[in-house]
N, C-alpha and C. Protein backbone atom coordinates (compact mmCIF):
# COMPACT_ATOMS: atom_id res chain seq x y z
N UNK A 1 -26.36 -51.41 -54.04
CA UNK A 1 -25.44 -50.29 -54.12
C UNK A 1 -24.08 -50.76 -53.63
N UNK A 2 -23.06 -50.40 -54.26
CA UNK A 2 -21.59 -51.00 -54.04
C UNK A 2 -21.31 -50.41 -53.21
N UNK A 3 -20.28 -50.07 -52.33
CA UNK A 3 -19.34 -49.80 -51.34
C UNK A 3 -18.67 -48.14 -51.70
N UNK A 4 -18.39 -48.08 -52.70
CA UNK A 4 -17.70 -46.56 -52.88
C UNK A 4 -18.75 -45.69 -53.19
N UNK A 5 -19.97 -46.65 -53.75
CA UNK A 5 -21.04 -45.45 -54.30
C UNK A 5 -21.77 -45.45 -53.04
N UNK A 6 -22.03 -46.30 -51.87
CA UNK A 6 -22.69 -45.93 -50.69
C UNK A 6 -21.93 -44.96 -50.30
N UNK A 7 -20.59 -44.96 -50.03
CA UNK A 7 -19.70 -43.95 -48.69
C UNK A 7 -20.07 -42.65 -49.62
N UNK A 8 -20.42 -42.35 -50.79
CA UNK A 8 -20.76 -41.38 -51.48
C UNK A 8 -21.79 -40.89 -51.44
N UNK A 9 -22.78 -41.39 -51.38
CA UNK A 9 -23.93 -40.97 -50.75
C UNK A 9 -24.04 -40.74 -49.42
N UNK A 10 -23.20 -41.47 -48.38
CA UNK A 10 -23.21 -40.85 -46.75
C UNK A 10 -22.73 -39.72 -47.06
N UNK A 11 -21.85 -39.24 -48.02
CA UNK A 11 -20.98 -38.37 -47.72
C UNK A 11 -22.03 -36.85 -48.35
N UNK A 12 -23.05 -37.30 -49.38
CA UNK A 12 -23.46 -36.53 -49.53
C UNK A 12 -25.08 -36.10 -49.11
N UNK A 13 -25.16 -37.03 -48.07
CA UNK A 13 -26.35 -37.30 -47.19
C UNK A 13 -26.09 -36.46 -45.96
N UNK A 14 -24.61 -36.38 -45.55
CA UNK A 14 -23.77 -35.07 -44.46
C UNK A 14 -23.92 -34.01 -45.04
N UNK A 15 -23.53 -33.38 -46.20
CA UNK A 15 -23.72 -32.64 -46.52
C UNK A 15 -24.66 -32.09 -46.81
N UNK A 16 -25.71 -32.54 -47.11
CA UNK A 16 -27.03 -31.78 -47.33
C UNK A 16 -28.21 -31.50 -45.66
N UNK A 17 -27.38 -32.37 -44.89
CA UNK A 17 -27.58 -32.29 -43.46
C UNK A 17 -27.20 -30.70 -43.47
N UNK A 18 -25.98 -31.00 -43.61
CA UNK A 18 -25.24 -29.16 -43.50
C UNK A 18 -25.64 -28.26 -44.08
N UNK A 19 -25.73 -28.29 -45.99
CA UNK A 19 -26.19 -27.12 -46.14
C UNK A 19 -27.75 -26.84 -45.94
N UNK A 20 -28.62 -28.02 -45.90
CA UNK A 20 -29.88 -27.75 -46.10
C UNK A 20 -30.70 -28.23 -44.91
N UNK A 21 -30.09 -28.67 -43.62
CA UNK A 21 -30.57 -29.16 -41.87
C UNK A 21 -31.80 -30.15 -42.54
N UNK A 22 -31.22 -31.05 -43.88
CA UNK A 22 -32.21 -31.92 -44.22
C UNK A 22 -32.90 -33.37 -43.29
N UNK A 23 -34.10 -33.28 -42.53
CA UNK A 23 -34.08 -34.36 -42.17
C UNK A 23 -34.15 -35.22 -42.30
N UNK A 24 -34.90 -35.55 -44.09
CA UNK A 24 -34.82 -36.89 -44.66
C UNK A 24 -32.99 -37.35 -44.60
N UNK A 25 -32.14 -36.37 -45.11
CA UNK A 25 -31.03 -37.43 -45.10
C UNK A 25 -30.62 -37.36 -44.01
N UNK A 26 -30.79 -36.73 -42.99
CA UNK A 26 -30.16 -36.93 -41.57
C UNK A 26 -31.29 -38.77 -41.34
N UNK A 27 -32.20 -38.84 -41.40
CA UNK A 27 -33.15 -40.26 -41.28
C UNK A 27 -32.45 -41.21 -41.57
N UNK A 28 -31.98 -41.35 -43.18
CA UNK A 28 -30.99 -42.00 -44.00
C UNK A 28 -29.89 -42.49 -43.03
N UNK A 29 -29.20 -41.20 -42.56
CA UNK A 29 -27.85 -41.01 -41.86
C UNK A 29 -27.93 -42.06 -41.11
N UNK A 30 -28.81 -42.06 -39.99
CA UNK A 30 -29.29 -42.24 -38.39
C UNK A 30 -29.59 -43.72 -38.92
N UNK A 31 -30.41 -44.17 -39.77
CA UNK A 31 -31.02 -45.27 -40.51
C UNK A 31 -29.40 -46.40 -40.36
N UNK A 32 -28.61 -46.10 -41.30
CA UNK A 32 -27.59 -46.63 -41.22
C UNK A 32 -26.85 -46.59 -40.60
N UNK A 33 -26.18 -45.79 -39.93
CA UNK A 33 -25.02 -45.63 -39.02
C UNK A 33 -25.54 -46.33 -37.25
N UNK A 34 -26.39 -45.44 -36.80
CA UNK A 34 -26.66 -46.01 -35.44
C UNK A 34 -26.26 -46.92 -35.27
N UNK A 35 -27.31 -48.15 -35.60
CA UNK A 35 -27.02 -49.59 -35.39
C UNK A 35 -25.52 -50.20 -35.43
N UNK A 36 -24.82 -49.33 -35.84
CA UNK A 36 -23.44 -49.87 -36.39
C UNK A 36 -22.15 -49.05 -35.48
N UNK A 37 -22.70 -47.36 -35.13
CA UNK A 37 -21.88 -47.15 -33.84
C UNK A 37 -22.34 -48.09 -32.62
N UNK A 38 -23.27 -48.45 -32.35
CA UNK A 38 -23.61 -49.19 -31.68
C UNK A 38 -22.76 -50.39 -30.94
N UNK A 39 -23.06 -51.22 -32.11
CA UNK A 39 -22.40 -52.50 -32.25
C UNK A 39 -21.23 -51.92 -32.25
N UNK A 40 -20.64 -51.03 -32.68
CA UNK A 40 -18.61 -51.23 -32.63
C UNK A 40 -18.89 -50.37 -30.88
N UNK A 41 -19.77 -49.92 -30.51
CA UNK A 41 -19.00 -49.51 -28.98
C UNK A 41 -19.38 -50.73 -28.05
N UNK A 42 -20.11 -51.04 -28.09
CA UNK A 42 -20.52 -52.92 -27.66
C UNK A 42 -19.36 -53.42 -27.72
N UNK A 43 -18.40 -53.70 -29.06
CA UNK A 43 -17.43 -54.42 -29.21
C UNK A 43 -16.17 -53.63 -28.51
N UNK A 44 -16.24 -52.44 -28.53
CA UNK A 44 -14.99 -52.06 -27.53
C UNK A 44 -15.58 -51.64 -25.94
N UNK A 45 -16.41 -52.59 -25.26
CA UNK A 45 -16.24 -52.66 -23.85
C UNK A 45 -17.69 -52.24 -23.05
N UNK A 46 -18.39 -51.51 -24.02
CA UNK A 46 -19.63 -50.63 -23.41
C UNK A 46 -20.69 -51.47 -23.06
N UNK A 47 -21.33 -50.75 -22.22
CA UNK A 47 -22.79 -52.14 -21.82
C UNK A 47 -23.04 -51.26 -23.04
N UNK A 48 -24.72 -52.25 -22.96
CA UNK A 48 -25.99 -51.81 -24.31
C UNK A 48 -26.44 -50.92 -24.30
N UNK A 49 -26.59 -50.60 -22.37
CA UNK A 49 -27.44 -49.03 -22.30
C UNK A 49 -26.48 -47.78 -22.51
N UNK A 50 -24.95 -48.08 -22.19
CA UNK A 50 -24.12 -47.03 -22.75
C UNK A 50 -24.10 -46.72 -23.83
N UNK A 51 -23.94 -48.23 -24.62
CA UNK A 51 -23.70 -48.34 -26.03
C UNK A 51 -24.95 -47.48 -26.66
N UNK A 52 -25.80 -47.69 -26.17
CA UNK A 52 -26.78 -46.97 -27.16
C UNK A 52 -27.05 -45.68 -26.43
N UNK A 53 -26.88 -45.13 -25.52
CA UNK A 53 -26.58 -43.70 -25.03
C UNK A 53 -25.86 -42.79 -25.95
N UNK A 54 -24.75 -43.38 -25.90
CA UNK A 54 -23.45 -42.83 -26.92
C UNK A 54 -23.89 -42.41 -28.07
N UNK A 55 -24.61 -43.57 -28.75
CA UNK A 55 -24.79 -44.26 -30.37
C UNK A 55 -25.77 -42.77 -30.84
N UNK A 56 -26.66 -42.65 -29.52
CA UNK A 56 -27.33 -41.54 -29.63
C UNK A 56 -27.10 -40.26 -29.65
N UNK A 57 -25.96 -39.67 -29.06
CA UNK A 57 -25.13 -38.77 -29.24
C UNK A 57 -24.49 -38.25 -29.99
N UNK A 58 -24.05 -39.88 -30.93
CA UNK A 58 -23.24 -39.44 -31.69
C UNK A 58 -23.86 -39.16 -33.22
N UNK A 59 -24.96 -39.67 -32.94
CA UNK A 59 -26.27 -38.90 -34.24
C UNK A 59 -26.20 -37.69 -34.03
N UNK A 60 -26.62 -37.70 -32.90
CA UNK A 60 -27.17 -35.98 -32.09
C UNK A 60 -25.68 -34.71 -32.85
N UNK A 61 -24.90 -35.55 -32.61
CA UNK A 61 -23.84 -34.91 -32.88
C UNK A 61 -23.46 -34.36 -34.33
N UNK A 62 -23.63 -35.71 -34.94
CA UNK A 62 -23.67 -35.74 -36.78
C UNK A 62 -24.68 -34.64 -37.16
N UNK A 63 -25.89 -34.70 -36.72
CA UNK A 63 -26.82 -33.62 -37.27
C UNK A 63 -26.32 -32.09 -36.41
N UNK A 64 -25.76 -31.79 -35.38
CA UNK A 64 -25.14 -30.31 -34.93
C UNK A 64 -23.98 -30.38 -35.64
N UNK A 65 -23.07 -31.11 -35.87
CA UNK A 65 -21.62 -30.76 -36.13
C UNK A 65 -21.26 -30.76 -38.43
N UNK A 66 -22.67 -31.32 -38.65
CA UNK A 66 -22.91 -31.79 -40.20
C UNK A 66 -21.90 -31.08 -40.87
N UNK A 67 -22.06 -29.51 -40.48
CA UNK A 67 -21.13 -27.97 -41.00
C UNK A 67 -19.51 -28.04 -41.27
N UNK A 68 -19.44 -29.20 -39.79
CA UNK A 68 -17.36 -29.04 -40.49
C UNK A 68 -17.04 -30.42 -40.82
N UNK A 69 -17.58 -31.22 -41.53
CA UNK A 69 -17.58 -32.36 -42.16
C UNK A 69 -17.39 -31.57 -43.16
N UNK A 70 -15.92 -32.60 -43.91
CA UNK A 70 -14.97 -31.88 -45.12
C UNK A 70 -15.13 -33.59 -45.46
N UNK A 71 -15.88 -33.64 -46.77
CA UNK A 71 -15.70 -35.04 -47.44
C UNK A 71 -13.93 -35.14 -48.39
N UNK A 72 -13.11 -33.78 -48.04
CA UNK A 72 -12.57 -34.39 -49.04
C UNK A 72 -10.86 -34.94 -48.16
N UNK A 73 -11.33 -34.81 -46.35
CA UNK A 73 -10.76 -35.46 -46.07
C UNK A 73 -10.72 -36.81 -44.95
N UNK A 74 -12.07 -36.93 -44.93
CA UNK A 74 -12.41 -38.68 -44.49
C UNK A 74 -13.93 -38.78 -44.75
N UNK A 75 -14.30 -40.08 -45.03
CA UNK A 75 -15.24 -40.42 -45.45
C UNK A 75 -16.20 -40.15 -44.64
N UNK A 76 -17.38 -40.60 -44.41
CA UNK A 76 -18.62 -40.51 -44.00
C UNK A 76 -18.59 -41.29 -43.10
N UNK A 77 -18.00 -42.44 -42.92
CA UNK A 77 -18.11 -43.42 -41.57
C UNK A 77 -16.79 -43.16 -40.69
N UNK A 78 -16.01 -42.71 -41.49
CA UNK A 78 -14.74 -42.32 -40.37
C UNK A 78 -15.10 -40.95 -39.31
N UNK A 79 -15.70 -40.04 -40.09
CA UNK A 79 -16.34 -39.11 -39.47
C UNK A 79 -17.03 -39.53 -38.46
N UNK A 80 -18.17 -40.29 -38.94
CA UNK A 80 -18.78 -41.35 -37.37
C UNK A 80 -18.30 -41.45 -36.89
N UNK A 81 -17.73 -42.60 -37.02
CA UNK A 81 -17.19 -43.72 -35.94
C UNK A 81 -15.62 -42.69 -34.73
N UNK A 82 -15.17 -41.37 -35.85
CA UNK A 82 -14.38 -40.92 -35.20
C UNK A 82 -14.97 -39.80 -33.77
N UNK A 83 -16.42 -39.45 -34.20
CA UNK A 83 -17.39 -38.92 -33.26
C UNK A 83 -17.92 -39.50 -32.15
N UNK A 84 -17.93 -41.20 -32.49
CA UNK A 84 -18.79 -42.43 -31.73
C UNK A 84 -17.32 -42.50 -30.65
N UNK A 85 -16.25 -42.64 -31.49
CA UNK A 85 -14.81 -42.78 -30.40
C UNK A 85 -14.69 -42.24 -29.56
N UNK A 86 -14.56 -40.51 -29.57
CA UNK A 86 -14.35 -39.98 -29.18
C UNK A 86 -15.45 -39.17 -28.06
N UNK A 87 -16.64 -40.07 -28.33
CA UNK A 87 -18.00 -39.47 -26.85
C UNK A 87 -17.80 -41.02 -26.27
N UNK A 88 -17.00 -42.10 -26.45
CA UNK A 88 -16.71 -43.03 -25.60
C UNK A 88 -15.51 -42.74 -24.81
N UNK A 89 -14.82 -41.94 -25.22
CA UNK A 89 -13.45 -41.88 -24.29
C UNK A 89 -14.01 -41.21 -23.51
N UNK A 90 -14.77 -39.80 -23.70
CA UNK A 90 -15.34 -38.60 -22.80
C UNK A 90 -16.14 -39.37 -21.74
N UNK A 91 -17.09 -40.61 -21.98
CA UNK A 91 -17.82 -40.90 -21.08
C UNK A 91 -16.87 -41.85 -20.26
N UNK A 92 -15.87 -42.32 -20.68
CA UNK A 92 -15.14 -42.98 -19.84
C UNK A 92 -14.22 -42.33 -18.66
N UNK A 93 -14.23 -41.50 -19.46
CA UNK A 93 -13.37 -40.31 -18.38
C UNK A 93 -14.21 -39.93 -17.03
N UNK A 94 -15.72 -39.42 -17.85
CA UNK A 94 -16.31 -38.99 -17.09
C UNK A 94 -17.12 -40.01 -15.25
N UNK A 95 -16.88 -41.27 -15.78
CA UNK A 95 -16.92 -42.11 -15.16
C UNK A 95 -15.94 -43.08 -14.64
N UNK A 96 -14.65 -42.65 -15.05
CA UNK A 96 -13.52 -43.20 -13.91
C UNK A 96 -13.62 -42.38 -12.85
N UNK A 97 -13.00 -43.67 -11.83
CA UNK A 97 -13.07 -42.72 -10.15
C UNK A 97 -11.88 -42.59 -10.12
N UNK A 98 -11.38 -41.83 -9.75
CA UNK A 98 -9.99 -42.02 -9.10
C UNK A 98 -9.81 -42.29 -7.86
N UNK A 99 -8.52 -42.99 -7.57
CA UNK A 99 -8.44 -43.75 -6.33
C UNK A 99 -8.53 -42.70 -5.27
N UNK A 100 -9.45 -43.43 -4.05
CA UNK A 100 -8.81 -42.29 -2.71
C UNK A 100 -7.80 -41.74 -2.45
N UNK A 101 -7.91 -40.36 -1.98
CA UNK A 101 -6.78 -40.13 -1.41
C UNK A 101 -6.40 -40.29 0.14
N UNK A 102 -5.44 -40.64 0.46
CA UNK A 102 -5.45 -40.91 2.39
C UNK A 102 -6.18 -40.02 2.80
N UNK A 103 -6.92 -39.74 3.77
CA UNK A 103 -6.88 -38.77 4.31
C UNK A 103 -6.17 -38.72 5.59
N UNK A 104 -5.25 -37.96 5.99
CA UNK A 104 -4.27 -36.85 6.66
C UNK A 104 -5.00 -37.31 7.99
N UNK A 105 -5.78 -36.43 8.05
CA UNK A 105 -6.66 -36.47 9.58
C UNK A 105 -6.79 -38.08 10.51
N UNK A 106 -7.23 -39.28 9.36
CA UNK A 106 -7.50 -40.52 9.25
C UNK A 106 -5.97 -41.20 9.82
N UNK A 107 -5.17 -40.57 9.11
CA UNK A 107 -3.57 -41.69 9.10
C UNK A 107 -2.80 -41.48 10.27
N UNK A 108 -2.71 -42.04 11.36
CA UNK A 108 -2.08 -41.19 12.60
C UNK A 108 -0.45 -40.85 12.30
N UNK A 109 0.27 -40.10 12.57
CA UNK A 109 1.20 -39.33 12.84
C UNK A 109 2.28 -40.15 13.47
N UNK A 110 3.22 -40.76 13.14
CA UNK A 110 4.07 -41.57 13.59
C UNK A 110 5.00 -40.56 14.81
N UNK A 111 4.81 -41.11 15.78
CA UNK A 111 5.34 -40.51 17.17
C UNK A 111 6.82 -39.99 16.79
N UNK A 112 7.16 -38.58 17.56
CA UNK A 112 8.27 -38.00 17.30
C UNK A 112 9.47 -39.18 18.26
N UNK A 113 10.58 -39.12 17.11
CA UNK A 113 11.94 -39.55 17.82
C UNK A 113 11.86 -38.57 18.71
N UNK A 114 13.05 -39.16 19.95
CA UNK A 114 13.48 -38.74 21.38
C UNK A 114 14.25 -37.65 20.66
N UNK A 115 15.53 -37.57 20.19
CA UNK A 115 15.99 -36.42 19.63
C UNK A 115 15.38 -35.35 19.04
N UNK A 116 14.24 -35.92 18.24
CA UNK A 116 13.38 -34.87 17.34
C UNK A 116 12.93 -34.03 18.87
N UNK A 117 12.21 -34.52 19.86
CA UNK A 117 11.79 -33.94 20.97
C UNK A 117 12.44 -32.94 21.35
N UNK A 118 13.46 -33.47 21.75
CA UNK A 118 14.71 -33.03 22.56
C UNK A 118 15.20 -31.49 21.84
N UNK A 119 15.42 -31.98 20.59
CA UNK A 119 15.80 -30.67 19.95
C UNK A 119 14.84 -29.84 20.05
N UNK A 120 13.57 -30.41 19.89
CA UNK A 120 12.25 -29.01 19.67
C UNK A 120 12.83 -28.16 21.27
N UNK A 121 12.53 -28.75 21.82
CA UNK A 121 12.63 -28.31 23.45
C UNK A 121 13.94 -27.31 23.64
N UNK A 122 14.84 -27.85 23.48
CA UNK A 122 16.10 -27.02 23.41
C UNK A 122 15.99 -25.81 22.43
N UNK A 123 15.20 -25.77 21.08
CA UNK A 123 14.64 -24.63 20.21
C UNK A 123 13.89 -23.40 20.96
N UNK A 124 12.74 -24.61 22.22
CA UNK A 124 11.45 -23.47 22.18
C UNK A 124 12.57 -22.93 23.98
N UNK A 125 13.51 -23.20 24.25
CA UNK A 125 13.71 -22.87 25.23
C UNK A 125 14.60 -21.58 24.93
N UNK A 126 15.28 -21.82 23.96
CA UNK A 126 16.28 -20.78 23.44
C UNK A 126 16.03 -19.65 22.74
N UNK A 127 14.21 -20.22 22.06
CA UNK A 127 13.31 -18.83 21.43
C UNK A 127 12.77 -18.37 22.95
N UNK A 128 12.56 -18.98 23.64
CA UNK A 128 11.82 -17.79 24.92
C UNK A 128 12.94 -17.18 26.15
N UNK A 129 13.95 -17.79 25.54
CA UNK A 129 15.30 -16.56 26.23
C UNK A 129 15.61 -15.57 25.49
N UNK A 130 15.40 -15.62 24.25
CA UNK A 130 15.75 -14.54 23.54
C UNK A 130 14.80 -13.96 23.21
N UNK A 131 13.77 -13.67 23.75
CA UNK A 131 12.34 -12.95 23.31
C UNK A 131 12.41 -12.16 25.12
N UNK A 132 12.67 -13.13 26.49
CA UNK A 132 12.86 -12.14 26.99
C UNK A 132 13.95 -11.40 27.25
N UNK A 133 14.77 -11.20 25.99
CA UNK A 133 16.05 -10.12 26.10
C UNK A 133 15.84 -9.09 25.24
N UNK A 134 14.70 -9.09 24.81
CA UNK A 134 14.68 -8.25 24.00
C UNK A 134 13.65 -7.02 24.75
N UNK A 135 14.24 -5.59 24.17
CA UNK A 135 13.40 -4.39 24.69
C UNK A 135 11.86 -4.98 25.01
N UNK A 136 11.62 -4.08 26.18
CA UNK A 136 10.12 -4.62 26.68
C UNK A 136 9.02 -4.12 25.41
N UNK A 137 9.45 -2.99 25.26
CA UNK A 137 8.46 -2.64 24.42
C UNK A 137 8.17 -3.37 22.84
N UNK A 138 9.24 -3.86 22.12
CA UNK A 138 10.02 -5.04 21.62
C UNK A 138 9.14 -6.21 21.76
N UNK A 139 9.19 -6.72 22.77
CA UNK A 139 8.57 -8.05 23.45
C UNK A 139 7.28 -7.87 23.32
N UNK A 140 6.81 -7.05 23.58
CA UNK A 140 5.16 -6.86 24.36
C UNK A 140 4.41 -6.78 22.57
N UNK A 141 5.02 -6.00 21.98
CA UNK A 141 4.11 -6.16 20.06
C UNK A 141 4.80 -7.19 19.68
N UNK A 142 5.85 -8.33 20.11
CA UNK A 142 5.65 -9.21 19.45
C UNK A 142 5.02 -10.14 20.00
N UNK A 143 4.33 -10.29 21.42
CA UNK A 143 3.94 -11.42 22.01
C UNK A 143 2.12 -11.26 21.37
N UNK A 144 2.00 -9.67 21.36
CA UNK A 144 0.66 -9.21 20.71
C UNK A 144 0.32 -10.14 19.36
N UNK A 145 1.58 -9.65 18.51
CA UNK A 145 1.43 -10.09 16.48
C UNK A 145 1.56 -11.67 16.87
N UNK A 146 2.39 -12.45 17.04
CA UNK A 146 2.13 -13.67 17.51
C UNK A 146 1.76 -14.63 18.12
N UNK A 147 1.93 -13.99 19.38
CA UNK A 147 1.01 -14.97 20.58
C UNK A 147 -0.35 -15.11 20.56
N UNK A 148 -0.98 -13.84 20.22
CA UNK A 148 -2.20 -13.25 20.33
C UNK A 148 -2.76 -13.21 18.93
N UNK A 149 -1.98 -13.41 18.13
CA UNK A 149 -2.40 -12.73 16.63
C UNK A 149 -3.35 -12.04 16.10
N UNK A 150 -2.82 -10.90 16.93
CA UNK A 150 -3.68 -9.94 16.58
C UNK A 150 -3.07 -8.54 15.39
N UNK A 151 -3.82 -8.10 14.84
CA UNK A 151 -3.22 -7.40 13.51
C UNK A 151 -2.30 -6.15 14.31
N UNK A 152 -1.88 -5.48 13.07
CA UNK A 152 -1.33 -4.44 13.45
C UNK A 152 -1.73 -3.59 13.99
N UNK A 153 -3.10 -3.34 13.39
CA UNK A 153 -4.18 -1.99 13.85
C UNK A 153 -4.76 -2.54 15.41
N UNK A 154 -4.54 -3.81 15.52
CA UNK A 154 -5.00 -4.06 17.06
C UNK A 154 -3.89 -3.58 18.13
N UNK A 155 -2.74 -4.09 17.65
CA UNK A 155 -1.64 -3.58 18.44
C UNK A 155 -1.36 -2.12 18.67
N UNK A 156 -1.56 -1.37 17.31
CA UNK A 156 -1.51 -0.20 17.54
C UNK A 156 -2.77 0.21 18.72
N UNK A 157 -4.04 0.14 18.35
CA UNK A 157 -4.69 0.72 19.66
C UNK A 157 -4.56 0.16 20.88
N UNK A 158 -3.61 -1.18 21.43
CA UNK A 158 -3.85 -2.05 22.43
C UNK A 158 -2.75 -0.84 22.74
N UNK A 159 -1.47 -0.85 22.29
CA UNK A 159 -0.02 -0.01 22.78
C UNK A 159 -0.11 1.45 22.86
N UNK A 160 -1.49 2.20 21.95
CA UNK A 160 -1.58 3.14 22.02
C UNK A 160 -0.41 4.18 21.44
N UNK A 161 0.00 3.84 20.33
CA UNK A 161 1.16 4.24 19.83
C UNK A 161 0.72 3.86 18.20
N UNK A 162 1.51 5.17 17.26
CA UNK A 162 1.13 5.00 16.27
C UNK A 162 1.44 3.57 14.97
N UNK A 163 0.96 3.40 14.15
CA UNK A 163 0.76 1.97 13.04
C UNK A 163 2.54 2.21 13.09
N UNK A 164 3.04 2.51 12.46
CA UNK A 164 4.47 2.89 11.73
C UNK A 164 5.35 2.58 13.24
N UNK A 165 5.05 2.75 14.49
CA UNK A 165 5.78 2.55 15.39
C UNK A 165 5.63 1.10 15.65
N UNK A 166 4.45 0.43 15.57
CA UNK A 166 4.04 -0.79 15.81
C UNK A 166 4.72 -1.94 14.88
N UNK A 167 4.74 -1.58 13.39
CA UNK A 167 5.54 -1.93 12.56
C UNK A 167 7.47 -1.81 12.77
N UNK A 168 7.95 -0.88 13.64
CA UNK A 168 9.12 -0.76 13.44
C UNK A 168 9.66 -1.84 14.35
N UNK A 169 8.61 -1.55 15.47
CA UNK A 169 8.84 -2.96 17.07
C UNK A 169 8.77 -3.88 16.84
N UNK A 170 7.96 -4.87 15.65
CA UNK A 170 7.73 -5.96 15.16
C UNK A 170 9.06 -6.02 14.41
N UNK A 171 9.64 -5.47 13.24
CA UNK A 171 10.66 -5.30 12.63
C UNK A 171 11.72 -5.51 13.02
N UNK A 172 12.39 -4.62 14.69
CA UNK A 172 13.38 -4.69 15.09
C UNK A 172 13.94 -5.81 16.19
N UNK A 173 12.47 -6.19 16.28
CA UNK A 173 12.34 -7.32 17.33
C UNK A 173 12.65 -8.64 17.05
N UNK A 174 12.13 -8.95 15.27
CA UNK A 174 12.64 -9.93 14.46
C UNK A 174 13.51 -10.06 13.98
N UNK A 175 14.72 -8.55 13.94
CA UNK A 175 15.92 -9.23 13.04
C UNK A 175 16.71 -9.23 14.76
N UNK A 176 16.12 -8.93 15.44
CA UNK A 176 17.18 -8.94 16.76
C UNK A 176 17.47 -10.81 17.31
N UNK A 177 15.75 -11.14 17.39
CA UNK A 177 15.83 -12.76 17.27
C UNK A 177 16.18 -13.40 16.24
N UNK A 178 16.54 -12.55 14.97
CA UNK A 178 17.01 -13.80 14.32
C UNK A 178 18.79 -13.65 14.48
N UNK A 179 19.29 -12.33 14.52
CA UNK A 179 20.41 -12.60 15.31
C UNK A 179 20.98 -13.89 16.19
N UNK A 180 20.00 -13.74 17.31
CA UNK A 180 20.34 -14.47 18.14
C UNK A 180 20.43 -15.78 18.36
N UNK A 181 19.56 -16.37 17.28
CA UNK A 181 19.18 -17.23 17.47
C UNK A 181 19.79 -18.27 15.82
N UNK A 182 20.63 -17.37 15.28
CA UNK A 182 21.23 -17.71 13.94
C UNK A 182 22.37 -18.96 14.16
N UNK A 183 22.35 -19.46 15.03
CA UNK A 183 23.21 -20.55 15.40
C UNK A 183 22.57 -21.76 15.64
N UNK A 184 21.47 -21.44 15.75
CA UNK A 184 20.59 -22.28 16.12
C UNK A 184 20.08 -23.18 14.96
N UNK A 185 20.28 -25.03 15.43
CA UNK A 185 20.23 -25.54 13.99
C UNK A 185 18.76 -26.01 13.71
């Protein structure tokens, strides 16, 4: 059998896969092709046991997918071999690692500059002067919401004063420190 009249018969050995889930020509199919996805995934990189993992798949595949095989726009082995390609990239994917990532916890923390210090210090000294200038009542729900972090509804029953009041002390307390502290670089 010549070359155009074989790819003609794969092509119509798919098709009767499709319309008729024939298993003699799916046999045919499998008969010829296997051995030959095979060997071309061998030749692009695969061990034998992949290679023929794949090779197997990509039968598996030919007989589920038979239905959208269109002979009138690639042949019968392009269809393969484009099925055999494309469950080799998937398994390659599926089996690259990607590199570690650092882990954070692992990498120690390069010690703060003297200035970096210095400034924090001069920050946390200038946030706790201006926290105690602010109304006591002021102070006391924000040392609650932050220090303590405790919710609103905690503050409200700790202060004994209603949600909406608890909210206004948190509110007025924060734009008062950020006032104050708006110079601050």
């Amino acid at each position: 059998m010549n070359a155009p009249c074989e790819a003609r018969s794969h092509a119509a050995l798919i098709v009767a896969i499709a319309q008729h889930r024939d298993r003699d020509a799916f046999a045919r199919v499998f008969e010829h092709f296997a051995p030959l996805v095979k060997a071309y995934l061998q030749r692009t990189g695969s061990s034998p046991a992949l290679a023929e993992e794949t090779a197997q798949e990509t039968m598996l595949a030919v007989w589920r997918k038979a239905g959208l095989y269109d002979p009138s726009r690639a042949g019968a082995a392009a269809w393969v071999f484009a099925i055999a390609r494309n469950l080799r990239i998937d398994a390659l994917r599926r089996t690259r690692v990607a590199p570690p990532e650092p882990d954070p916890v692992d990498a120690p923390a390069p010690p703060p500059l003297a200035d970096a210090l210095l400034a924090a210090r001069r920050r946390a000294l200038r946030l706790r002067a201006a926290i105690a200038a602010l109304p006591p009542e002021q102070s006391q729900a924000l040392h609650l919401a932050f220090f303590e972090e405790r919710t609103h509804g905690e503050i409200e029953a700790a202060l004994g004063v209603p949600l909406g009041t608890v909210k206004s002390r948190l509110r007025l307390a924060i734009t008062r420190l950020r006032g104050m502290l708006k110079d601050d670089p």
